[in-house]
N, C-alpha and C. Protein backbone atom coordinates (compact mmCIF):
# COMPACT_ATOMS: atom_id res chain seq x y z
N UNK A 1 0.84 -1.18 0.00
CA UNK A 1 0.00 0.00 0.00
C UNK A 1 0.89 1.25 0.00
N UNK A 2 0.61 2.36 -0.38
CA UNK A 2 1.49 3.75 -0.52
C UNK A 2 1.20 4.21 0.64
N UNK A 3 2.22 5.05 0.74
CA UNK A 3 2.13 5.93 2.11
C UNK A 3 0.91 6.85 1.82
N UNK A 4 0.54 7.24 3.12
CA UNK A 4 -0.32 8.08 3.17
C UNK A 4 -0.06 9.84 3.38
N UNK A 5 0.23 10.64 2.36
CA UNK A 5 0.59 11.87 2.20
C UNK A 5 -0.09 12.49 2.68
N UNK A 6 0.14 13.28 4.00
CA UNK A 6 -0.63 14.56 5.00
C UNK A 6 0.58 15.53 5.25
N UNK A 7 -0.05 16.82 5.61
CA UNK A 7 0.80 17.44 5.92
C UNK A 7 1.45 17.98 7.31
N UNK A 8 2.20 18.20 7.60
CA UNK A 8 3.05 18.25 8.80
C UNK A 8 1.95 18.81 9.56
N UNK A 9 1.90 18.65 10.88
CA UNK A 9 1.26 18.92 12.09
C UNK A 9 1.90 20.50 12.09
N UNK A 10 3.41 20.83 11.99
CA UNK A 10 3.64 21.91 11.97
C UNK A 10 3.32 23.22 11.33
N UNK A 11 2.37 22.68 9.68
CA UNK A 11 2.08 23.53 9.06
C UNK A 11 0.70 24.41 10.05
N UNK A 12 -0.21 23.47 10.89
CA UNK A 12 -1.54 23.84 11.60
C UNK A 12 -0.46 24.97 12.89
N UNK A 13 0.11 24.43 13.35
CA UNK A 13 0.81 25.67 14.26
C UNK A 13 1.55 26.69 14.35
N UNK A 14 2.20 27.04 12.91
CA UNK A 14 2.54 28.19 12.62
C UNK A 14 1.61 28.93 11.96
N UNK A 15 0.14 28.67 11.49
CA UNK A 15 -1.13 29.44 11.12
C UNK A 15 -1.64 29.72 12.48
N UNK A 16 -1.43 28.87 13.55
CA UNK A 16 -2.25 29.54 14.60
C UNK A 16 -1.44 30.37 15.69
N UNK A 17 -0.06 30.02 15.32
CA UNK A 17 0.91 30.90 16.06
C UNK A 17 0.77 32.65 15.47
N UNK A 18 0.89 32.70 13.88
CA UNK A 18 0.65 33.81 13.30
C UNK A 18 -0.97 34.71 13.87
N UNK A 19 -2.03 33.66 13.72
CA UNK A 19 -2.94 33.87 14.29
C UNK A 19 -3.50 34.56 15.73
N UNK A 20 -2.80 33.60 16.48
CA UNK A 20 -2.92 34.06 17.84
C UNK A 20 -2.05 35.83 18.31
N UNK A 21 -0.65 35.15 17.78
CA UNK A 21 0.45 36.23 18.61
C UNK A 21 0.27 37.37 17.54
N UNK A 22 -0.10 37.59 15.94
CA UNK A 22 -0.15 38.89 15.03
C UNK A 22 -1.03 39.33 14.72
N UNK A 23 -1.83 38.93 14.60
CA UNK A 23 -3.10 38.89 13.95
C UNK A 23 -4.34 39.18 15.19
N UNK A 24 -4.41 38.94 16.12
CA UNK A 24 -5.51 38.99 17.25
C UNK A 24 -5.30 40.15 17.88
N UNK A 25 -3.69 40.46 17.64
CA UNK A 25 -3.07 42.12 18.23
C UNK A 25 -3.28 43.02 17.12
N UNK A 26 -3.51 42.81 16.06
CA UNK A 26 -3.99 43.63 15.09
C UNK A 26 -5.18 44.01 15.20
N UNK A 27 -6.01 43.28 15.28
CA UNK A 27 -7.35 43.34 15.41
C UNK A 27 -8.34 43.40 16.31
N UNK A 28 -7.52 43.61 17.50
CA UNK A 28 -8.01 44.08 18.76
C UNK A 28 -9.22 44.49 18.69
N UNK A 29 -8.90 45.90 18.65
CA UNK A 29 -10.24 47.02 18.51
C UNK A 29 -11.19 47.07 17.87
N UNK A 30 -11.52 45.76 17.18
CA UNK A 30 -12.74 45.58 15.91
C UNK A 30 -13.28 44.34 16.25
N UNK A 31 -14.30 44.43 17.38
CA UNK A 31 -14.86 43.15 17.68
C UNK A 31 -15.17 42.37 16.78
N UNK A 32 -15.72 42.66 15.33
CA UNK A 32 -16.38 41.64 14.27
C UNK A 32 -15.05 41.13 13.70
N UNK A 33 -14.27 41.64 13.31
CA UNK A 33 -13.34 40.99 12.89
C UNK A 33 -12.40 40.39 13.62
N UNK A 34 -12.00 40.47 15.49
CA UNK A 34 -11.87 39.68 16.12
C UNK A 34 -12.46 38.71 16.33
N UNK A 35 -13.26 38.22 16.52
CA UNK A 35 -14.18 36.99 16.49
C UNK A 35 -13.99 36.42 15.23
N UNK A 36 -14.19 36.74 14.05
CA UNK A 36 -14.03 36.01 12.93
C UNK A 36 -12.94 35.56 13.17
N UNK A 37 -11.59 35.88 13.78
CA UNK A 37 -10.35 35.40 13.64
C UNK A 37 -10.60 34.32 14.86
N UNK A 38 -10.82 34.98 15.71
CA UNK A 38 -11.40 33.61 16.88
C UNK A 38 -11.85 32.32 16.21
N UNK A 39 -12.56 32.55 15.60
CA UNK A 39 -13.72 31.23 15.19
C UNK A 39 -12.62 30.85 13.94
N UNK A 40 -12.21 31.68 13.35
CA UNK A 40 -10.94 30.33 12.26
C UNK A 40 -10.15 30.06 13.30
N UNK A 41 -9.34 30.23 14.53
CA UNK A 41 -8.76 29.81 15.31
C UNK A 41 -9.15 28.60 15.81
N UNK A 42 -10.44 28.62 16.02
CA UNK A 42 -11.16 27.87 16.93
C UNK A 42 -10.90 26.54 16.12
N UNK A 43 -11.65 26.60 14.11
CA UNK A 43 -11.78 25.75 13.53
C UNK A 43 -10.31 25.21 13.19
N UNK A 44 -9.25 26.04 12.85
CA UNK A 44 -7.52 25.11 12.68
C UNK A 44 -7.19 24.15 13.95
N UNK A 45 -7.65 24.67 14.82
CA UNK A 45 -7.42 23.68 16.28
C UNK A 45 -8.40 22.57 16.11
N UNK A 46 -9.83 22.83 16.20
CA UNK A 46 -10.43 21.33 15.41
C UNK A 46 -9.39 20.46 14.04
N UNK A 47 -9.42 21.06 13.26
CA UNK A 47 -8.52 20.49 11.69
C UNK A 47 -7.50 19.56 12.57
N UNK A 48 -6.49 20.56 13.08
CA UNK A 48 -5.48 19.85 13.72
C UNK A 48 -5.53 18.31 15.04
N UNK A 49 -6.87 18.66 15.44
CA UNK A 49 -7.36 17.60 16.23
C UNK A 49 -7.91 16.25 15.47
N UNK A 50 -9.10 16.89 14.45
CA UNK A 50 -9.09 15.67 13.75
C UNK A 50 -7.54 14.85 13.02
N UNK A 51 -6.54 15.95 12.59
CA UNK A 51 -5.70 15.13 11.83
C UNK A 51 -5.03 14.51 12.50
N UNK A 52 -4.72 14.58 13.65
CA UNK A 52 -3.87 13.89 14.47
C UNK A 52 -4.60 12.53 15.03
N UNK A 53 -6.10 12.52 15.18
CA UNK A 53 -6.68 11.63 15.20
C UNK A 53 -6.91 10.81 13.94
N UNK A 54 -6.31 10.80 12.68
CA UNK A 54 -6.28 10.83 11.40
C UNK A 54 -5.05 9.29 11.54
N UNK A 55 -3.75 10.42 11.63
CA UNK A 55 -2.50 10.10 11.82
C UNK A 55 -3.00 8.83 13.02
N UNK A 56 -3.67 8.66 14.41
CA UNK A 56 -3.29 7.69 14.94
C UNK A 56 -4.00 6.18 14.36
N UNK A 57 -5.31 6.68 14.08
CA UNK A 57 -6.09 5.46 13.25
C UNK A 57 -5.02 4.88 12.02
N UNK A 58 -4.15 5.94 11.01
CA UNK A 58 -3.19 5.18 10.11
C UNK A 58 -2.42 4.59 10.93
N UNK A 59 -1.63 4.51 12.06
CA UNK A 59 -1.14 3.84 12.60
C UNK A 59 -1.36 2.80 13.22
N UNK A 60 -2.40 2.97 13.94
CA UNK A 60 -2.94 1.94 14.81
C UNK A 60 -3.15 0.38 13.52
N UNK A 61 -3.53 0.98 12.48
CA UNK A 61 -4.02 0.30 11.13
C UNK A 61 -2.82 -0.23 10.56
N UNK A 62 -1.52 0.17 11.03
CA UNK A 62 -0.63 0.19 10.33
C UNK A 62 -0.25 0.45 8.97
N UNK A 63 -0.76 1.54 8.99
CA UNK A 63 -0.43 2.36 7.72
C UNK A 63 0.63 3.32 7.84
N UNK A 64 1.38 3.66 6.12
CA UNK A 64 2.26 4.48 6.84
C UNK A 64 1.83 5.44 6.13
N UNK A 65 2.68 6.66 6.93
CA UNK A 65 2.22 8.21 6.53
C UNK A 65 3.67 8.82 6.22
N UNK A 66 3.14 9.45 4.89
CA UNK A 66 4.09 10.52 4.56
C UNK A 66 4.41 11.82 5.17
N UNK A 67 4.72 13.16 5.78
CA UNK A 67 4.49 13.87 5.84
C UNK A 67 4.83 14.87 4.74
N UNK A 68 4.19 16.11 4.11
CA UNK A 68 4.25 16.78 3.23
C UNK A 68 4.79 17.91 3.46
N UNK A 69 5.79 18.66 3.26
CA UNK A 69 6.67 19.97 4.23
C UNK A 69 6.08 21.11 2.43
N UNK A 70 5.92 20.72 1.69
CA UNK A 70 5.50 21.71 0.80
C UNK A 70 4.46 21.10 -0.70
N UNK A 71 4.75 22.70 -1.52
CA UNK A 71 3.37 21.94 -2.55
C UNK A 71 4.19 21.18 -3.55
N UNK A 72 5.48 22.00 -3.57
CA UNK A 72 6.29 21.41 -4.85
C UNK A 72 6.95 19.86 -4.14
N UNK A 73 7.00 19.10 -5.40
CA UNK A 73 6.81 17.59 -4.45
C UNK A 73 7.39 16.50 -6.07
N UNK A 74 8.24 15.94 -5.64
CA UNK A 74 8.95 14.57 -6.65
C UNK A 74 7.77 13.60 -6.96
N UNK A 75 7.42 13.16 -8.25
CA UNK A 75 6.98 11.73 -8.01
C UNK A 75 7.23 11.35 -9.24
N UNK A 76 7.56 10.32 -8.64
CA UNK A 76 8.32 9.67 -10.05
C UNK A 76 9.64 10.37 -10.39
N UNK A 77 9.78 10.63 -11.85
CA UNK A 77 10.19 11.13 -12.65
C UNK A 77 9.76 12.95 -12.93
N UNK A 78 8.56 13.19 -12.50
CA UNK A 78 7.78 14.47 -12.52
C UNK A 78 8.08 15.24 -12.07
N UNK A 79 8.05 16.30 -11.49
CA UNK A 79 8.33 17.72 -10.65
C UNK A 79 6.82 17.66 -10.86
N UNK A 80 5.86 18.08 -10.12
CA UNK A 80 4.38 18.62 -9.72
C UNK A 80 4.77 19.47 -9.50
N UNK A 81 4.31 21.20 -9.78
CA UNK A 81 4.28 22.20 -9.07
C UNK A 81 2.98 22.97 -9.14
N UNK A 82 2.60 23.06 -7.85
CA UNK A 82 1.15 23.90 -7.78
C UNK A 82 1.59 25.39 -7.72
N UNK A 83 0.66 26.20 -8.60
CA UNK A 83 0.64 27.33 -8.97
C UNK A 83 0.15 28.68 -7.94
N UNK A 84 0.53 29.70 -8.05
CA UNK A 84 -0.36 30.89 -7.39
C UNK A 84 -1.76 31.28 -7.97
């Protein structure tokens, strides 16, 4: 079976690190748009909960997992590169 390609746990905590520590100090003074940032906060911390619960079921299953550190990515013979 192929590995199972997800992406790093680290990618979910430097969105919510940016989130929390730049972004929530930016936006202090604008309750509507604080809360909106709240509530995507809220939902990357779910994401990150399900995936890690993701990651233990492939294991437990013994499956293996890839982790993905970016978009540009080898396979095969190919270069894949996802676009802006």
């Amino acid at each position: 079976m192929d590995r199972i390609k997800l992406p790093s746990l680290v990618h979910y905590e430097l969105i919510l690190q940016v989130l929390e520590r730049q972004t929530m100090m930016s936006v202090d003074r604008d309750p509507i748009v604080r809360d909106r940032v709240q509530q995507l906060i809220v939902t990357l911390r779910k994401a990150l909960s399900q995936h890690k619960l993701l990651e233990s079921t492939c294991e437990h299953q013994q499956m293996e997992i890839e982790h993905v550190w970016a978009l540009n990515s080898i396979i095969g013979k190919e270069e894949v590169t996802i676009g802006d």
